[in-house]
C-alpha atoms as a PDB file:
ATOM      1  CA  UNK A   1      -9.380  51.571 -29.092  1.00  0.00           C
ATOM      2  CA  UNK A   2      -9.203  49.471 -32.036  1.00  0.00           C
ATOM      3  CA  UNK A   3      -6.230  50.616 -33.321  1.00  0.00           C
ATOM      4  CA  UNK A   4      -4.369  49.843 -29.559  1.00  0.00           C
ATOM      5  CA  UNK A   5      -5.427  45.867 -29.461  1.00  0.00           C
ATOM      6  CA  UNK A   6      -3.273  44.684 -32.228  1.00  0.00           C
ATOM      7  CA  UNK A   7      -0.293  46.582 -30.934  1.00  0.00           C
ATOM      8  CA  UNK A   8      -1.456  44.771 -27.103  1.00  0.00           C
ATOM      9  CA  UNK A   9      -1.975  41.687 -27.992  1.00  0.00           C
ATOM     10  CA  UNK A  10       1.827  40.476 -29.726  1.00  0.00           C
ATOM     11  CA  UNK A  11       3.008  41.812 -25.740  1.00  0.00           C
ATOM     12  CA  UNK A  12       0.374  40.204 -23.807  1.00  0.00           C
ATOM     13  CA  UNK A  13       0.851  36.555 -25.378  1.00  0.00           C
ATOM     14  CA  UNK A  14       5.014  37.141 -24.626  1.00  0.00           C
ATOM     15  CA  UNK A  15       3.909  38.198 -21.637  1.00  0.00           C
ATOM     16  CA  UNK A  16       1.605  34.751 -21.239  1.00  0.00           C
ATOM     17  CA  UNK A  17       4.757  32.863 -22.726  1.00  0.00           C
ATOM     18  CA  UNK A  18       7.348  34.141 -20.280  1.00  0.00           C
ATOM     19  CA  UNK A  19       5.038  33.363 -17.226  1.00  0.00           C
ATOM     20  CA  UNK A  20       4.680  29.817 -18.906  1.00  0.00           C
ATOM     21  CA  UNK A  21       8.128  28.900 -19.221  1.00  0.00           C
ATOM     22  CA  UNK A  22       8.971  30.475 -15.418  1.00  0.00           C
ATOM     23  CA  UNK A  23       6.297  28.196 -14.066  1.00  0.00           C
ATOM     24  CA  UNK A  24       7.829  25.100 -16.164  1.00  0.00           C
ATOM     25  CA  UNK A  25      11.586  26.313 -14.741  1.00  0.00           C
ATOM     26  CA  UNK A  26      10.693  25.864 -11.178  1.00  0.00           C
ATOM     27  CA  UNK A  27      14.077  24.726 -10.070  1.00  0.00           C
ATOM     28  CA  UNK A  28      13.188  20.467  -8.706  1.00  0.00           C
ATOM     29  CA  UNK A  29      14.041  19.435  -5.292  1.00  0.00           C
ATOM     30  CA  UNK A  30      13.306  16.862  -2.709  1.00  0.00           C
ATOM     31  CA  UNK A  31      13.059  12.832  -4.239  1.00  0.00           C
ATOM     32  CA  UNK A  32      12.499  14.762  -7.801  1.00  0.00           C
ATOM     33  CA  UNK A  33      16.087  16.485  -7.522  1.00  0.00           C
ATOM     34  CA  UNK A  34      17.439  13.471  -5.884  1.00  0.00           C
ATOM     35  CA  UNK A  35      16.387  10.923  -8.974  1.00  0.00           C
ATOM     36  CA  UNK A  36      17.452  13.427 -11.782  1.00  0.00           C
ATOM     37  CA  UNK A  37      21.124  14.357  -9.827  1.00  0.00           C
ATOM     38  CA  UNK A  38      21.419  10.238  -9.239  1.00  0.00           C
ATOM     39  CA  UNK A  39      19.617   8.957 -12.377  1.00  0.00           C
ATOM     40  CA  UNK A  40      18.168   6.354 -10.025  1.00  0.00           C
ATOM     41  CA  UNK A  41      15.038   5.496  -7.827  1.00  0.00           C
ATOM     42  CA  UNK A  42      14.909   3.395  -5.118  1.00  0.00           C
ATOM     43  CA  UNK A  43      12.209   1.266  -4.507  1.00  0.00           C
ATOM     44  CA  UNK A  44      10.945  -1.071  -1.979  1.00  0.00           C
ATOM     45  CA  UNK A  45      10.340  -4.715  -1.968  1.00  0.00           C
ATOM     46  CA  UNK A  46       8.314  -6.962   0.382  1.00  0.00           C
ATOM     47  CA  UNK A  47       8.671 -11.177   0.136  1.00  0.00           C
ATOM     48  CA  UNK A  48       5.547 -11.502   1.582  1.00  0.00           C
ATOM     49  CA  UNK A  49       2.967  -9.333   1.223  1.00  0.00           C
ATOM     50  CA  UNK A  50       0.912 -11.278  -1.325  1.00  0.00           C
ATOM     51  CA  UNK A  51      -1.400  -9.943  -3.008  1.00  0.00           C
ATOM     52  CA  UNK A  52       0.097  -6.531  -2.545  1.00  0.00           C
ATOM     53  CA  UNK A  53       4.019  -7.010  -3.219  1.00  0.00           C
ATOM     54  CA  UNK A  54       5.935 -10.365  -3.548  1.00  0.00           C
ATOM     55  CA  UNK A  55       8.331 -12.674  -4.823  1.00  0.00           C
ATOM     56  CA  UNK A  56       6.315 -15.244  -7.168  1.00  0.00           C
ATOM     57  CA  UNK A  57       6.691 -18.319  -7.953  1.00  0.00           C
ATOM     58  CA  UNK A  58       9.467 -17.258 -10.639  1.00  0.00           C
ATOM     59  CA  UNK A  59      11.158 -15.554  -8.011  1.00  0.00           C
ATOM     60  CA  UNK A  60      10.155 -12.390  -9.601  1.00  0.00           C
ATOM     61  CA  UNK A  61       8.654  -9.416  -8.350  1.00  0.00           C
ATOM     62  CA  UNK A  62       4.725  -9.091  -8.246  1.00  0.00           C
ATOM     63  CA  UNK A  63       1.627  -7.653  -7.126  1.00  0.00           C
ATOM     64  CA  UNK A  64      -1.044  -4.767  -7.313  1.00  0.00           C
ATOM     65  CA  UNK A  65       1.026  -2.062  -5.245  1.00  0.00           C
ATOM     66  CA  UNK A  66       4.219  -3.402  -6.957  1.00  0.00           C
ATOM     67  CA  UNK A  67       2.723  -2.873 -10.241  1.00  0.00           C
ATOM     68  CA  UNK A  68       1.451   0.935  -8.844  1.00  0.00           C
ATOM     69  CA  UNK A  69       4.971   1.657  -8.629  1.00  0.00           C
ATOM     70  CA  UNK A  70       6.257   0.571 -11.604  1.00  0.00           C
ATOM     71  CA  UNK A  71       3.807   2.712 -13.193  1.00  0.00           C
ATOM     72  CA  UNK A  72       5.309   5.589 -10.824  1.00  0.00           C
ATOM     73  CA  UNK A  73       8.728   5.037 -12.488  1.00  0.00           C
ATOM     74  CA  UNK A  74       7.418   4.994 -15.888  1.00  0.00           C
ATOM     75  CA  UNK A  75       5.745   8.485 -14.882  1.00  0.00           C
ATOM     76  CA  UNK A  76       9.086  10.393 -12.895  1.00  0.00           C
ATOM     77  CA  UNK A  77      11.094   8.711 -16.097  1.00  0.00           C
ATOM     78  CA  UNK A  78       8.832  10.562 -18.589  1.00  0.00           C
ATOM     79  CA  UNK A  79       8.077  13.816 -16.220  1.00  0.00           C
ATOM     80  CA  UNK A  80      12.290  14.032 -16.162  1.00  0.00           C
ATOM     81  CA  UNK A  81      12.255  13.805 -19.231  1.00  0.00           C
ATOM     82  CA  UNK A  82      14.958  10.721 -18.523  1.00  0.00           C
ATOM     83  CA  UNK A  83      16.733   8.826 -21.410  1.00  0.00           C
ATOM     84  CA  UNK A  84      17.413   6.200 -18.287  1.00  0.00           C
ATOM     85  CA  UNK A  85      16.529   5.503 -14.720  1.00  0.00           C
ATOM     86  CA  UNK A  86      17.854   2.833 -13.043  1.00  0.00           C
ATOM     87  CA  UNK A  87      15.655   1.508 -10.539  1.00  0.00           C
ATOM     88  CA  UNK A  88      17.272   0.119  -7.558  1.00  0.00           C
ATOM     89  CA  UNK A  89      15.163  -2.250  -5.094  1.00  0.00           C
ATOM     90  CA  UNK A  90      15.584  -2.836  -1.170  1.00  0.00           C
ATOM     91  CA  UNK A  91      13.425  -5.502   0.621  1.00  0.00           C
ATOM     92  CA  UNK A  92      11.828  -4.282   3.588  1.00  0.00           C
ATOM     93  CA  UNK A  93       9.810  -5.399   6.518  1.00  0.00           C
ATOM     94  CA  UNK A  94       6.879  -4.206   8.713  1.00  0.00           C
ATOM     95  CA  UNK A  95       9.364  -3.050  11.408  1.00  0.00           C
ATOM     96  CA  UNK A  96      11.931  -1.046   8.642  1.00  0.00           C
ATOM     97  CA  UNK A  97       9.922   0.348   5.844  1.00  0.00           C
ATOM     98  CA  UNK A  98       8.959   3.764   7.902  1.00  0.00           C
ATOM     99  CA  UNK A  99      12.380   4.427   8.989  1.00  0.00           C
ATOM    100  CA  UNK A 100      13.851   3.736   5.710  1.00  0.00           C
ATOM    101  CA  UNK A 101      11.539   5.781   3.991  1.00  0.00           C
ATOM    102  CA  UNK A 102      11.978   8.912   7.170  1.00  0.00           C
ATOM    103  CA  UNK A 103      15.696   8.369   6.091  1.00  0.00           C
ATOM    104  CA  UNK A 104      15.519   8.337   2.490  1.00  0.00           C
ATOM    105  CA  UNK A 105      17.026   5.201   1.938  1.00  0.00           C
ATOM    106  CA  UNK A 106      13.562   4.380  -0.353  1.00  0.00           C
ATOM    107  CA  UNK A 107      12.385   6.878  -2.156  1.00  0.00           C
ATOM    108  CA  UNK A 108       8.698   4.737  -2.895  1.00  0.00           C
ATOM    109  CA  UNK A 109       7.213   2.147  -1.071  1.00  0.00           C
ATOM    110  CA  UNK A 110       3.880   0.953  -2.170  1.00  0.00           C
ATOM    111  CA  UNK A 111       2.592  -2.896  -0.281  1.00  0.00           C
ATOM    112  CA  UNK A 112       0.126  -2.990   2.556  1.00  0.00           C
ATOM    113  CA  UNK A 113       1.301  -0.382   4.446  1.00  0.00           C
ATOM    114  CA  UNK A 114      -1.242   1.917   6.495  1.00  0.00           C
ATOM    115  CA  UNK A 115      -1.665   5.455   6.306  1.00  0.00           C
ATOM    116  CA  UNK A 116      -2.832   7.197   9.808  1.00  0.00           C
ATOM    117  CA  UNK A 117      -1.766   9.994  11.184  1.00  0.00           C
ATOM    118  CA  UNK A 118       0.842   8.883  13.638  1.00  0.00           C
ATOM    119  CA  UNK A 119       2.934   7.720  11.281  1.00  0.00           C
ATOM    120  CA  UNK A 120       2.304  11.003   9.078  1.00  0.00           C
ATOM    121  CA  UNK A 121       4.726  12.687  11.458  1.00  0.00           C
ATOM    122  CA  UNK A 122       7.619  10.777   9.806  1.00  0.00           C
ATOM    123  CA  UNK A 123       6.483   9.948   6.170  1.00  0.00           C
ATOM    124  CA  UNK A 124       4.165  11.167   3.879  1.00  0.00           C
ATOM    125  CA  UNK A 125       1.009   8.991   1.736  1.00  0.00           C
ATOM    126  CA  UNK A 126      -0.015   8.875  -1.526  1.00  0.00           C
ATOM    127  CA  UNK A 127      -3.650   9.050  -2.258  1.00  0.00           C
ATOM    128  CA  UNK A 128      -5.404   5.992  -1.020  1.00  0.00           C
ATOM    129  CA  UNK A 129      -5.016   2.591  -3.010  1.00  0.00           C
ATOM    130  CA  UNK A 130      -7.145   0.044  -1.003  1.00  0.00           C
ATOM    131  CA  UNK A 131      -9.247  -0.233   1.895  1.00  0.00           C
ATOM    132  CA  UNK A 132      -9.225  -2.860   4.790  1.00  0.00           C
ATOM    133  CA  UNK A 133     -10.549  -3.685   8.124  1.00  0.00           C
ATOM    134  CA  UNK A 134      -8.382  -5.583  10.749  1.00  0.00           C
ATOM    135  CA  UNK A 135     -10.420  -9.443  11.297  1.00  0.00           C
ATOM    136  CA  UNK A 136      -9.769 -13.198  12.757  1.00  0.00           C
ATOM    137  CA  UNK A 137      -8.319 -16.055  10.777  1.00  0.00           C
ATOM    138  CA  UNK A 138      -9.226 -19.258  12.694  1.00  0.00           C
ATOM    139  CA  UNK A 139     -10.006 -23.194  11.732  1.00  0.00           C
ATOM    140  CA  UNK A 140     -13.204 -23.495  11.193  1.00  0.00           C
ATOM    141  CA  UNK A 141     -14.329 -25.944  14.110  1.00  0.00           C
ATOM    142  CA  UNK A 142     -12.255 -23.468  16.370  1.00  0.00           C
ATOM    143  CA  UNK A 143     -15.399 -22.096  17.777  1.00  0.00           C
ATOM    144  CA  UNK A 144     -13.949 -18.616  18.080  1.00  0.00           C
ATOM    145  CA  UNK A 145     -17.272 -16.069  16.050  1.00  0.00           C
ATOM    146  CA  UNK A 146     -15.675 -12.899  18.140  1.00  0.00           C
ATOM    147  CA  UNK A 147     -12.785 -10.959  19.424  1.00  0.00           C
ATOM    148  CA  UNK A 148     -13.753 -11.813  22.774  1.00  0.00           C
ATOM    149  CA  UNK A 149     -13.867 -15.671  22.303  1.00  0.00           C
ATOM    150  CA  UNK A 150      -9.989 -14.970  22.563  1.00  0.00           C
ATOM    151  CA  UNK A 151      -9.776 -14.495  26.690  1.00  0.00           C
ATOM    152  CA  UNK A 152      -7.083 -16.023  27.685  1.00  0.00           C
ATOM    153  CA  UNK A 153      -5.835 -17.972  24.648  1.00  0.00           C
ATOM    154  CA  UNK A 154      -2.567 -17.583  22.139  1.00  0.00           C
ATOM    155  CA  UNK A 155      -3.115 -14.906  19.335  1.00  0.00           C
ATOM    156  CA  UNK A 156      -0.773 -14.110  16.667  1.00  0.00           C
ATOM    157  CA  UNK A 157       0.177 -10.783  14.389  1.00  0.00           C
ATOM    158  CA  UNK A 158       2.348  -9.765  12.343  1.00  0.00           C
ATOM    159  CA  UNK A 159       5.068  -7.112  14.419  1.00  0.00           C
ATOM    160  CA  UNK A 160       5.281  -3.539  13.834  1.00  0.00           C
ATOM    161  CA  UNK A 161       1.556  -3.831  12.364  1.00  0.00           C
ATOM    162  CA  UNK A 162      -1.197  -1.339  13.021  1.00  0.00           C
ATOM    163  CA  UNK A 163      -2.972  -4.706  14.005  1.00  0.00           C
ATOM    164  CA  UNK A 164      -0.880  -5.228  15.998  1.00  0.00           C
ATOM    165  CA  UNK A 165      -1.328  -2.084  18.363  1.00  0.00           C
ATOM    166  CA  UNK A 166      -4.701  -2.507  17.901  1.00  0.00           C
ATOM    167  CA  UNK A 167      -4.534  -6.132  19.423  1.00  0.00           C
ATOM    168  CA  UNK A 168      -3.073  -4.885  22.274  1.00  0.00           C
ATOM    169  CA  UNK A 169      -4.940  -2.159  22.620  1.00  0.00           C
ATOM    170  CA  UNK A 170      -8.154  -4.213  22.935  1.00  0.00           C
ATOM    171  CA  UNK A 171      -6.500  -6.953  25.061  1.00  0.00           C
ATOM    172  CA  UNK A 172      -5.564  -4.174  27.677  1.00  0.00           C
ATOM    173  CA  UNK A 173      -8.951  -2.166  27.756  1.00  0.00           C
ATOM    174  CA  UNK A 174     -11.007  -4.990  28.079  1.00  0.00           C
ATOM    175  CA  UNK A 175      -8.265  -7.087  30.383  1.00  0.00           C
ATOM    176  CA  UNK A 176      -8.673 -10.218  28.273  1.00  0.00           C
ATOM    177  CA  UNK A 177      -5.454 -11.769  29.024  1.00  0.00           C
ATOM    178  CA  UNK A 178      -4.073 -12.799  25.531  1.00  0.00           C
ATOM    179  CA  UNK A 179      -1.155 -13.982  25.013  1.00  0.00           C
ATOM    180  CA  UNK A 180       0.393 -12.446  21.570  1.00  0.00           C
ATOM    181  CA  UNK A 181       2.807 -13.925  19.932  1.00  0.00           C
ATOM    182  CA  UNK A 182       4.591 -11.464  17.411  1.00  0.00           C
ATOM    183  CA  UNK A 183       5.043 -13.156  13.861  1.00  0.00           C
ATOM    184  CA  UNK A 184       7.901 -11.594  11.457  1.00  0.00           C
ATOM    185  CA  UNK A 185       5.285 -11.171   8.246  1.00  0.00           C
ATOM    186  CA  UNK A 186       2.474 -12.610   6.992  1.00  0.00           C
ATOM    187  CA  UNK A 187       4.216 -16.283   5.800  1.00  0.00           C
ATOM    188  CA  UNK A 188       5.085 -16.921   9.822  1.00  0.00           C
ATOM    189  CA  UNK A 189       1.402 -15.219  10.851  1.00  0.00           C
ATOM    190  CA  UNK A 190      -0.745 -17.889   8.870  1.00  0.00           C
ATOM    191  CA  UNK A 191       2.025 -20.554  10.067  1.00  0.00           C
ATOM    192  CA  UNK A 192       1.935 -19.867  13.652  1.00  0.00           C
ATOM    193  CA  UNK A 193      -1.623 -20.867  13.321  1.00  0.00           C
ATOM    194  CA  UNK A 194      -1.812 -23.669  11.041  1.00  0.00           C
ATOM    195  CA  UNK A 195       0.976 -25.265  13.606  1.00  0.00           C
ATOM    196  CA  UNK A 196      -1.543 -24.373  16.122  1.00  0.00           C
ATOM    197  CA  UNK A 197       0.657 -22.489  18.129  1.00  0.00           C
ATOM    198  CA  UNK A 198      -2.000 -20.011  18.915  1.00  0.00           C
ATOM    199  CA  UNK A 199      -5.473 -20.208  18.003  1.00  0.00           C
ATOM    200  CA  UNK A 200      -6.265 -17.165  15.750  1.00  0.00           C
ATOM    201  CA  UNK A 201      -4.142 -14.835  13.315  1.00  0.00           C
ATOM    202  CA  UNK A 202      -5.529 -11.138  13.299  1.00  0.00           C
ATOM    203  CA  UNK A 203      -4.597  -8.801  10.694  1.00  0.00           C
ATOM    204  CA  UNK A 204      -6.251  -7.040   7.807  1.00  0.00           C
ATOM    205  CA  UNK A 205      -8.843  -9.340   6.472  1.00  0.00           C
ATOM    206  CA  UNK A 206      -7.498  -9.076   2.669  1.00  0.00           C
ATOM    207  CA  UNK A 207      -4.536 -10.644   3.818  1.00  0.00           C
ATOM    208  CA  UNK A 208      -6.291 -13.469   6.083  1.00  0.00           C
ATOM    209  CA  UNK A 209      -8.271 -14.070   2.582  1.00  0.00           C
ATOM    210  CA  UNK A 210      -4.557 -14.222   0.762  1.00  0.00           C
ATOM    211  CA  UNK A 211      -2.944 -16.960   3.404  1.00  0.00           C
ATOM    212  CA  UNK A 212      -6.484 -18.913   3.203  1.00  0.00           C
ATOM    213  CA  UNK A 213      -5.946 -18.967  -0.752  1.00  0.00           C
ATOM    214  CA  UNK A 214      -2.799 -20.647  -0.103  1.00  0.00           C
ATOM    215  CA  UNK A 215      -3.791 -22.828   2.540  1.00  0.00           C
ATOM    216  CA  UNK A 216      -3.186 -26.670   1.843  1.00  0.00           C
ATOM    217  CA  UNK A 217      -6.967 -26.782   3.217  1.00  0.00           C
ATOM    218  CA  UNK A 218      -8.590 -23.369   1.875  1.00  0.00           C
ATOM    219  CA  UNK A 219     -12.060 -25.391   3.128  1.00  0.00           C
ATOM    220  CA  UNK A 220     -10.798 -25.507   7.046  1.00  0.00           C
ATOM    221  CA  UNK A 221     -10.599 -21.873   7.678  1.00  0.00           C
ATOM    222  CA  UNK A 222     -12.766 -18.914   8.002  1.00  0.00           C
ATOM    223  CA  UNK A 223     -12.633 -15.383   8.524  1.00  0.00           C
ATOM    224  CA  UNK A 224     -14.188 -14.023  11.384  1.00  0.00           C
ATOM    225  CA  UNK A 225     -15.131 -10.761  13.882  1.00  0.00           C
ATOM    226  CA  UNK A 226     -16.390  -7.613  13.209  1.00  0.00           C
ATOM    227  CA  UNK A 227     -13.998  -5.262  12.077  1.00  0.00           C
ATOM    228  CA  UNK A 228     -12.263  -3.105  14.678  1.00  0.00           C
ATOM    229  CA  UNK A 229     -11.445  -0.026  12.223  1.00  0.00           C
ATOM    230  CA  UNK A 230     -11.328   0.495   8.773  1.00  0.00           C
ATOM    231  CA  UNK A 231      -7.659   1.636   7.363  1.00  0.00           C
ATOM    232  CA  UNK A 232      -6.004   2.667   4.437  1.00  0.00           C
ATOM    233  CA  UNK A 233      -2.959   1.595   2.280  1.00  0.00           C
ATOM    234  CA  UNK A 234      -1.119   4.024   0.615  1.00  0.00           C
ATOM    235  CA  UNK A 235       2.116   4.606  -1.169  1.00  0.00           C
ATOM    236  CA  UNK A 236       4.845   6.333   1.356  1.00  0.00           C
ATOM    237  CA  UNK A 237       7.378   8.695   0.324  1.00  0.00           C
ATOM    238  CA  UNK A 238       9.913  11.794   1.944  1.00  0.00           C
ATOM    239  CA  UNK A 239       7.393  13.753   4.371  1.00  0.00           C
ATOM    240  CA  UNK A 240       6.414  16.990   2.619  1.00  0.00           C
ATOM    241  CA  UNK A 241       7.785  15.933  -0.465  1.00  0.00           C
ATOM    242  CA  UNK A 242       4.539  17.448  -2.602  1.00  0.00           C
ATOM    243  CA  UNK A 243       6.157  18.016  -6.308  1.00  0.00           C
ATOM    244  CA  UNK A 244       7.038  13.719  -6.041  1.00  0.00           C
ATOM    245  CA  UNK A 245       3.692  13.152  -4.280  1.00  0.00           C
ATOM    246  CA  UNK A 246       1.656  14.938  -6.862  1.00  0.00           C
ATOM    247  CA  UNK A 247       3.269  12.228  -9.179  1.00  0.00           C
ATOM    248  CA  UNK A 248       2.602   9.734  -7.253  1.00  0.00           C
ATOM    249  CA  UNK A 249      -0.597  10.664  -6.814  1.00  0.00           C
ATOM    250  CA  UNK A 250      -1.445  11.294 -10.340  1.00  0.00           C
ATOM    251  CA  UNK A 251      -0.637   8.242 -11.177  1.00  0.00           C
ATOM    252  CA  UNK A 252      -2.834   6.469  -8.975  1.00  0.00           C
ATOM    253  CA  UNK A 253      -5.731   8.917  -9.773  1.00  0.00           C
ATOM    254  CA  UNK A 254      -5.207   8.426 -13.294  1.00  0.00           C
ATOM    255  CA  UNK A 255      -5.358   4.716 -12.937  1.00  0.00           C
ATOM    256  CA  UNK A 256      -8.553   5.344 -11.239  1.00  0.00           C
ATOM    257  CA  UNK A 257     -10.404   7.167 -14.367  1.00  0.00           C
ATOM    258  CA  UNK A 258      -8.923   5.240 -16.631  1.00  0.00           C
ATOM    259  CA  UNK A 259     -10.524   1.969 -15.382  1.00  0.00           C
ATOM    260  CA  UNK A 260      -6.640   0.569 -15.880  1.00  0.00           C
ATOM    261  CA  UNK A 261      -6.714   0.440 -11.752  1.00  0.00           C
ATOM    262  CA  UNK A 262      -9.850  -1.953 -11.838  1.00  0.00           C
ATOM    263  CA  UNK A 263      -8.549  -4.131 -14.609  1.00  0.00           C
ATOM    264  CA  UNK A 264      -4.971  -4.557 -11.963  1.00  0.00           C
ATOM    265  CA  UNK A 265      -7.490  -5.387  -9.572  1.00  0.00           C
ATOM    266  CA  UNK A 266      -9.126  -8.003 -11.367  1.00  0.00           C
ATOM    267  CA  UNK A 267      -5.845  -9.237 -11.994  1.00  0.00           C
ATOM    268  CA  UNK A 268      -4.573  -9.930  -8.753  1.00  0.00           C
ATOM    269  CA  UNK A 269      -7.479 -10.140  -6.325  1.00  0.00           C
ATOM    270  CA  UNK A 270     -10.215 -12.344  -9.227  1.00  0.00           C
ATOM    271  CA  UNK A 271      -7.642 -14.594 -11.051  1.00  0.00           C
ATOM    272  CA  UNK A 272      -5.147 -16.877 -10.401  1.00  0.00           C
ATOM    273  CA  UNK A 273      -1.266 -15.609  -9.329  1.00  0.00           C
ATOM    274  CA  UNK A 274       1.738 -17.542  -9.758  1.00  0.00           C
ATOM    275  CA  UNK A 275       1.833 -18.123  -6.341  1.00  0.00           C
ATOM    276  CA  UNK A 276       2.126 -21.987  -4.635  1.00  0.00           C
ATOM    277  CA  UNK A 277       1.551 -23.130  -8.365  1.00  0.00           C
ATOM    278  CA  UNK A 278      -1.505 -21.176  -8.814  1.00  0.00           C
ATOM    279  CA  UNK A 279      -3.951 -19.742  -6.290  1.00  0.00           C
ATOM    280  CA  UNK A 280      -6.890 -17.085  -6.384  1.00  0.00           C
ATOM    281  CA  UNK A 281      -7.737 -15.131  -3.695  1.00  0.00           C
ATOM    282  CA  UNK A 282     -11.622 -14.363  -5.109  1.00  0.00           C
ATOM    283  CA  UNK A 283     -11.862 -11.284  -2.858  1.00  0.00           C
ATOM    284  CA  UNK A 284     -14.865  -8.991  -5.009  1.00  0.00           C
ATOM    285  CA  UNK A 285     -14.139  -4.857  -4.998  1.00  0.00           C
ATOM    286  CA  UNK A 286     -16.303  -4.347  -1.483  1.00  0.00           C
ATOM    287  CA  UNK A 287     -18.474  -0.865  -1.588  1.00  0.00           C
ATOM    288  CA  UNK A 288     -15.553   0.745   0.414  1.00  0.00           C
ATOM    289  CA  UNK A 289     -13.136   0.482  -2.588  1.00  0.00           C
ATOM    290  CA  UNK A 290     -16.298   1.449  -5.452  1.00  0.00           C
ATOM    291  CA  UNK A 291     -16.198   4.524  -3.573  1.00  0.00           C
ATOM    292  CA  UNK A 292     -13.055   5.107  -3.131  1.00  0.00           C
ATOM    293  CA  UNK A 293     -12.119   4.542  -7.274  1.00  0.00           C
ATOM    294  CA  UNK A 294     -15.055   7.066  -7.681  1.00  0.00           C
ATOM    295  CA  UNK A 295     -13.949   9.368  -5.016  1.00  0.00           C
ATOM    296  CA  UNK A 296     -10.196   9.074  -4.462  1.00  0.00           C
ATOM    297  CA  UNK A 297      -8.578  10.986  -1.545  1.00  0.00           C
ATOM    298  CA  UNK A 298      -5.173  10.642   0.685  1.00  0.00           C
ATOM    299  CA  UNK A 299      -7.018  10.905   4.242  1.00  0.00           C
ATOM    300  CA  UNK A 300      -6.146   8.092   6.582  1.00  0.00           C
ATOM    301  CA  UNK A 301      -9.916   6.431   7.587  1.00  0.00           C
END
């Protein structure tokens, strides 16, 4: 026996090797195949969505999912094994950035987009990034405390939303009789209501806390209601695309352990942004996010 272990061993670790370097010559397909045929990536943009992905005050691109793909780029670039990658952009809206992702027109979008599972059957999420619950933005002496101070009275949200649906949702179950006025993103939400064209703005509270922030009068509104559901943003990408969303996801889990996603948070949600001159949003990591940074996962809430 101990003279047959030397001669073993030179064919097992060949053996080992060869396995090794199948494994690492997988062939690539799907976005992976797509970026490394093209040399480029195509991200998408949002104008709006501030804190999440914007144009700043020096018209440049901005914010925490922004910078969460950026990272993703530096990650395919370096996984490729890419001397360059040209990064295209593509500015998006609520009512486009599913279909354009379905059709892979964007290969990453990353803002305040919602994972759940209807929209699963078209695109596919990254693991989860932040956590919100859908709320009321309202003037303070307003006297609106609760979704059903609303009967009968103008509400606004932003179209193709999940707050939207759920707006109408409630409105139709319990027969309230608002009228909902559809705004095109979050700039013409917070408008709608400062013009007093409807009474409340409902959408996810992080982004009522963002258009307060920027509010010529940050002391005249509140935040109010209980929230209906709790949801989660994610990064979307080609449905069943796992070899790009085990990047993706790596990246954002990585982030996570190396306290490098905190310190982005700080950044954009505890000190000022180059947005309207300066603003800060002050909106603290709740529990829901301390959990999730300690136990990430992909599953819509």
């Amino acid at each position: 026996m101990p003279l047959i272990q030397p001669m073993i061993r030179p064919f097992l670790a060949a053996g080992l090797a060869l396995c090794a370097a199948a494994a690492s010559a997988q062939p690539l397909d799907g976005t992976l195949k797509k970026i490394k045929d093209t040399g480029t990536l195509t991200v998408a943009t949002r104008g709006a969505s501030i804190p999440f992905n914007y144009l700043d005050d020096n018209n440049k691109q901005a914010g925490f999912a922004w910078e969460i793909s950026q990272r993703v780029v530096e990650q395919v670039k370096k996984d490729l094994k890419l001397a360059r990658l040209e990064v295209r952009t593509l500015e998006v809206t609520p009512q486009t950035r599913i279909p354009l992702v379905a059709n892979q027109t964007v290969d990453l979008e990353c803002s305040s987009t919602t994972n759940n599972a209807e929209r699963q059957n078209q695109v596919s999420f990254s693991t989860t990034f932040f956590v919100v619950g859908a709320r009321l933005l309202v003037r303070k002496n307003s006297g609106i405390k609760h979704w059903s101070d609303l009967v009968g009275k103008n509400v606004v949200v932003s179209a193709g939303t999940t707050a939207e649906r759920m707006l109408r949702q409630l409105n139709e179950k319990n027969k309230w009789g608002i009228n909902i006025i559809l705004a095109k993103d979050i700039n013409e939400n917070f408008l709608t209501v400062e013009t007093g064209r409807a009474v409340a703005a409902t959408q996810d509270d992080i982004i009522l806390y963002s258009n307060i922030a920027r509010a010529r009068k940050p002391a005249d509104w509140e935040v109010v209601g209980v929230p209906q559901q709790k949801e989660a943003y994610g990064c979307m990408l080609r449905k069943g695309d796992t070899a790009f969303k085990k990047v993706v996801d790596g990246v954002i889990t990585g982030m996570m352990r190396s306290g490098e996603f905190s310190a982005l948070y700080e950044k954009y949600f505890l000190k000022p942004i180059a947005v309207k001159g300066s603003v800060t949003i002050g909106f603290p990591m709740s529990s829901d996010m301390q959990e999730l940074v300690r136990h990430p996962s992909d599953q819509p809430l």
